[in-house]
N, C-alpha and C. Protein backbone atom coordinates (compact mmCIF):
# COMPACT_ATOMS: atom_id res chain seq x y z
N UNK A 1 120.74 51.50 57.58
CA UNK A 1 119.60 51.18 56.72
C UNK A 1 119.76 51.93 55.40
N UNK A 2 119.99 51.19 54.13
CA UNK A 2 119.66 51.89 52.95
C UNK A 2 118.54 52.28 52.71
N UNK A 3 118.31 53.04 51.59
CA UNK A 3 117.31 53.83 50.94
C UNK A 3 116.41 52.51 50.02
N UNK A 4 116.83 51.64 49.86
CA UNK A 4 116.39 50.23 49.05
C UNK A 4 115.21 49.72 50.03
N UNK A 5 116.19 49.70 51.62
CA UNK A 5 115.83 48.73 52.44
C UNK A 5 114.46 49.80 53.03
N UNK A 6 114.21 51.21 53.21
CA UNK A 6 113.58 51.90 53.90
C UNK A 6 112.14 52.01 53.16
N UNK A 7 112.11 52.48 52.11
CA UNK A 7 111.93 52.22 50.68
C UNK A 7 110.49 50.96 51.05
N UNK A 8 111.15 49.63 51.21
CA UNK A 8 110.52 48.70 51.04
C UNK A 8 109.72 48.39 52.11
N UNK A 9 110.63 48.55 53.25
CA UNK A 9 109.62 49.08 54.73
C UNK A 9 108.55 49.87 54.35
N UNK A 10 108.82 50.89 53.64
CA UNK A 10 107.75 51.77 54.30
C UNK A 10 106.17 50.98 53.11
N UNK A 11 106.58 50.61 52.33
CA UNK A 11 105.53 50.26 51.11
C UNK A 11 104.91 49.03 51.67
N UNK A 12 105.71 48.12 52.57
CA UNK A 12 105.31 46.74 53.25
C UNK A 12 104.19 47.53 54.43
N UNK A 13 104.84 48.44 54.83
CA UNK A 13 103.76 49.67 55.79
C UNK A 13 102.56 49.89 55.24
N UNK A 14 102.73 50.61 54.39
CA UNK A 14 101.75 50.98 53.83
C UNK A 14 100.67 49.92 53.20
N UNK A 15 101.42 49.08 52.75
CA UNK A 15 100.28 47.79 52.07
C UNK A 15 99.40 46.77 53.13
N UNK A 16 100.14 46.77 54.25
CA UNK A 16 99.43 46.38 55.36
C UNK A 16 98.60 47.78 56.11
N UNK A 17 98.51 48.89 56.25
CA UNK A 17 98.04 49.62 56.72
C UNK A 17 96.26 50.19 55.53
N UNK A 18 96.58 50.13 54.26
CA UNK A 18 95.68 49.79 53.59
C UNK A 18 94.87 48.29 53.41
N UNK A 19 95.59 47.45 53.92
CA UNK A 19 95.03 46.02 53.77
C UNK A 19 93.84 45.98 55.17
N UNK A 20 94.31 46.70 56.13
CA UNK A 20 93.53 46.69 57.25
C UNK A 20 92.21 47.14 57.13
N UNK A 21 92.45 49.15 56.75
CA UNK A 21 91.53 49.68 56.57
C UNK A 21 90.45 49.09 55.50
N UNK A 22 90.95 48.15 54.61
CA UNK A 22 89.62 47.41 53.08
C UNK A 22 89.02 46.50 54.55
N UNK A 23 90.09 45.68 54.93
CA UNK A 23 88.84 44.78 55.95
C UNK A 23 88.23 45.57 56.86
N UNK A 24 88.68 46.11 57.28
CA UNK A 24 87.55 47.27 58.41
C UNK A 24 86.51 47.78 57.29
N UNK A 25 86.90 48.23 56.29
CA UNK A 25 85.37 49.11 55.56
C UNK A 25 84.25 47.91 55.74
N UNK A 26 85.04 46.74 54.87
CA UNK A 26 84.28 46.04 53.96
C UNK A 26 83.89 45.62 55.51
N UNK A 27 84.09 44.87 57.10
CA UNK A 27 83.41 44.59 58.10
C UNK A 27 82.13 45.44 58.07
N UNK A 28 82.54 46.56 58.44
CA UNK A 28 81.24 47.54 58.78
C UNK A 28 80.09 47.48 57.70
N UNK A 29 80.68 47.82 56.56
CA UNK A 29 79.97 47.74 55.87
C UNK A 29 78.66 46.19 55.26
N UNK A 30 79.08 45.05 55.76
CA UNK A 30 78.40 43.81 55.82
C UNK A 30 77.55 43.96 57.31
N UNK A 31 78.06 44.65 58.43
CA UNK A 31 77.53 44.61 59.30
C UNK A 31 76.33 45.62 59.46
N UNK A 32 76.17 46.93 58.59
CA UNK A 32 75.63 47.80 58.45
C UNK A 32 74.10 47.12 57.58
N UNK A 33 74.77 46.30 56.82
CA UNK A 33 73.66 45.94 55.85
C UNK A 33 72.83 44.82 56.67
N UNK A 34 73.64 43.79 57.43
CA UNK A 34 72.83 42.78 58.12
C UNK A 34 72.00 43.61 58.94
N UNK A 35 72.03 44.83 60.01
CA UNK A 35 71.22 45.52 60.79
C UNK A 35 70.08 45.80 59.52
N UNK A 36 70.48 46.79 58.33
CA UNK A 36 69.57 47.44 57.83
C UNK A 36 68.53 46.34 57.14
N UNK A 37 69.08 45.46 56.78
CA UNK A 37 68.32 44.11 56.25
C UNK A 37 67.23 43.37 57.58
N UNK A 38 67.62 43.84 58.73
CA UNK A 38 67.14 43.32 59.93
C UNK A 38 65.76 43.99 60.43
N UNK A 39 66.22 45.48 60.35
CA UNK A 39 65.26 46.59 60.50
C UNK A 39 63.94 46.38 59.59
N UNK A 40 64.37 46.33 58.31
CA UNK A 40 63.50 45.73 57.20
C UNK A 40 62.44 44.76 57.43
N UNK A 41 63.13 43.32 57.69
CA UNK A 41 62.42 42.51 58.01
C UNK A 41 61.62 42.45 58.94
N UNK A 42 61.45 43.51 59.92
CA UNK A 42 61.12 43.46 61.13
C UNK A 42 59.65 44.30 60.92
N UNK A 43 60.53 45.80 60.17
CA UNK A 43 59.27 46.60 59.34
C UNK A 43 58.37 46.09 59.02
N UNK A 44 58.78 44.92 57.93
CA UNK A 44 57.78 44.06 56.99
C UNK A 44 56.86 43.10 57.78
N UNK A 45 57.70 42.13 58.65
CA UNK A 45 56.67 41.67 59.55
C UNK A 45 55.58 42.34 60.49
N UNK A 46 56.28 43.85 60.76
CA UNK A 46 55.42 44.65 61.59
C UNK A 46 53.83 44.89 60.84
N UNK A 47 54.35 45.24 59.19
CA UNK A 47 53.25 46.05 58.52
C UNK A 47 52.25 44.41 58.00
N UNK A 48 53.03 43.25 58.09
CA UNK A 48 52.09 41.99 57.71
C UNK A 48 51.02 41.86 58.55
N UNK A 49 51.32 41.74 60.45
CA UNK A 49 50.68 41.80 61.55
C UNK A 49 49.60 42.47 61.17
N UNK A 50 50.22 43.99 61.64
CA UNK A 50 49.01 44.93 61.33
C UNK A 50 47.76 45.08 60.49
N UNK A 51 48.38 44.42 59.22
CA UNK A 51 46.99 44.07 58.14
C UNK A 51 46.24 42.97 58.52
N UNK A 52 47.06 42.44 58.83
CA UNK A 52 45.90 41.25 59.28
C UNK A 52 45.20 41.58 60.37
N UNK A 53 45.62 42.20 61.24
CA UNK A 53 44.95 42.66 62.64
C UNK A 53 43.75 43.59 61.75
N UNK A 54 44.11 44.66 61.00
CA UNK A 54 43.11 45.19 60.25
C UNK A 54 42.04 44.35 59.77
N UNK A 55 42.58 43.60 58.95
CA UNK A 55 41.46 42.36 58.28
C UNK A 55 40.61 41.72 59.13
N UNK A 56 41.14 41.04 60.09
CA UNK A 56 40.37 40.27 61.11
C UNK A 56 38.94 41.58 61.68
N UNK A 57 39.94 42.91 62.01
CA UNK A 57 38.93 43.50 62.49
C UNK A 57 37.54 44.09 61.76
N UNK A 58 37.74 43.76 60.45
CA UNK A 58 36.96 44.58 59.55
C UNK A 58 35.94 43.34 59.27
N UNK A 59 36.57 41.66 59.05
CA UNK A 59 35.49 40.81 58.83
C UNK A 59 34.64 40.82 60.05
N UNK A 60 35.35 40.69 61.51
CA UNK A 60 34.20 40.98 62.99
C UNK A 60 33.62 41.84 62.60
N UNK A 61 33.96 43.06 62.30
CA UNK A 61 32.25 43.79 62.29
C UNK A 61 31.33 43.84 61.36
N UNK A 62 32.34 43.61 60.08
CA UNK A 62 31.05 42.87 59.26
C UNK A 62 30.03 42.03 59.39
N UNK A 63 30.66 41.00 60.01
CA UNK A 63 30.00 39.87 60.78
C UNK A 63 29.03 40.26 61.79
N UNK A 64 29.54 41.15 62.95
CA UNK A 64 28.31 41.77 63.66
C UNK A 64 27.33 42.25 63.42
N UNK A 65 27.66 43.41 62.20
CA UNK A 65 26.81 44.50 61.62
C UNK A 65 25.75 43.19 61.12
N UNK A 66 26.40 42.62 59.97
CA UNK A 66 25.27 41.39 59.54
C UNK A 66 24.60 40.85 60.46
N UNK A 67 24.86 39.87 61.20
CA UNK A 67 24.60 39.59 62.80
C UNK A 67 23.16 40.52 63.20
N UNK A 68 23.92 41.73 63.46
CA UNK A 68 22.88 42.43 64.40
C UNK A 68 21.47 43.30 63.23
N UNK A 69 21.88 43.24 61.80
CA UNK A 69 20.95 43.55 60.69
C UNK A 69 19.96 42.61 60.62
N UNK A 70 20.13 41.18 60.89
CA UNK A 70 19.49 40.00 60.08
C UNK A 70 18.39 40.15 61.11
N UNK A 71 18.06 40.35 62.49
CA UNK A 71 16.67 40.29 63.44
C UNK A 71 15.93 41.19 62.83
N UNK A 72 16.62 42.33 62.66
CA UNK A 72 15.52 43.15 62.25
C UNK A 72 14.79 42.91 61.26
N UNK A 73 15.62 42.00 60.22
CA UNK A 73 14.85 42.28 58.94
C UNK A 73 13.69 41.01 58.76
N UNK A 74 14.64 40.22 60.01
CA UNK A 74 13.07 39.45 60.08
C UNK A 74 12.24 40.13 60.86
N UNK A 75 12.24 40.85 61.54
CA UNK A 75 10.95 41.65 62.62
C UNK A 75 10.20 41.58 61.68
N UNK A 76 10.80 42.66 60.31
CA UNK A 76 10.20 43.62 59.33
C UNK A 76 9.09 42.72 58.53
């Protein structure tokens, strides 16, 4: 084996051994973002629920409070 031929091995090595590691980053890294993009959405739907569960609960007792105000004020 010449020094030409070893030479070119090792750089064909190396260019495939860096070609790997860009697709492995760049994998993880798309896969990292679809989870964190996932988590997100999930957050966001969590905190949408919740307000509305809030809302709903705040017009019922409004509604009651009114409800249970309006006899009296006809008693009165």
């Amino acid at each position: 084996m010449t020094l030409s031929n070893w030479w070119a091995c090792w750089w064909l090595l190396v260019l495939v051994v860096v070609l790997v590691l860009v697709v492995v980053l760049v994998l993880v890294v798309v896969l990292v973002l679809v989870v964190v993009l996932m988590l997100v959405l999930m957050l966001m739907l969590m905190l949408v629920l919740v307000l509305v569960l809030v809302l709903v609960l705040v017009l019922v007792l409004v509604l009651v409070l009114n409800c249970s105000s309006e006899p009296s004020r006809i008693n009165n």
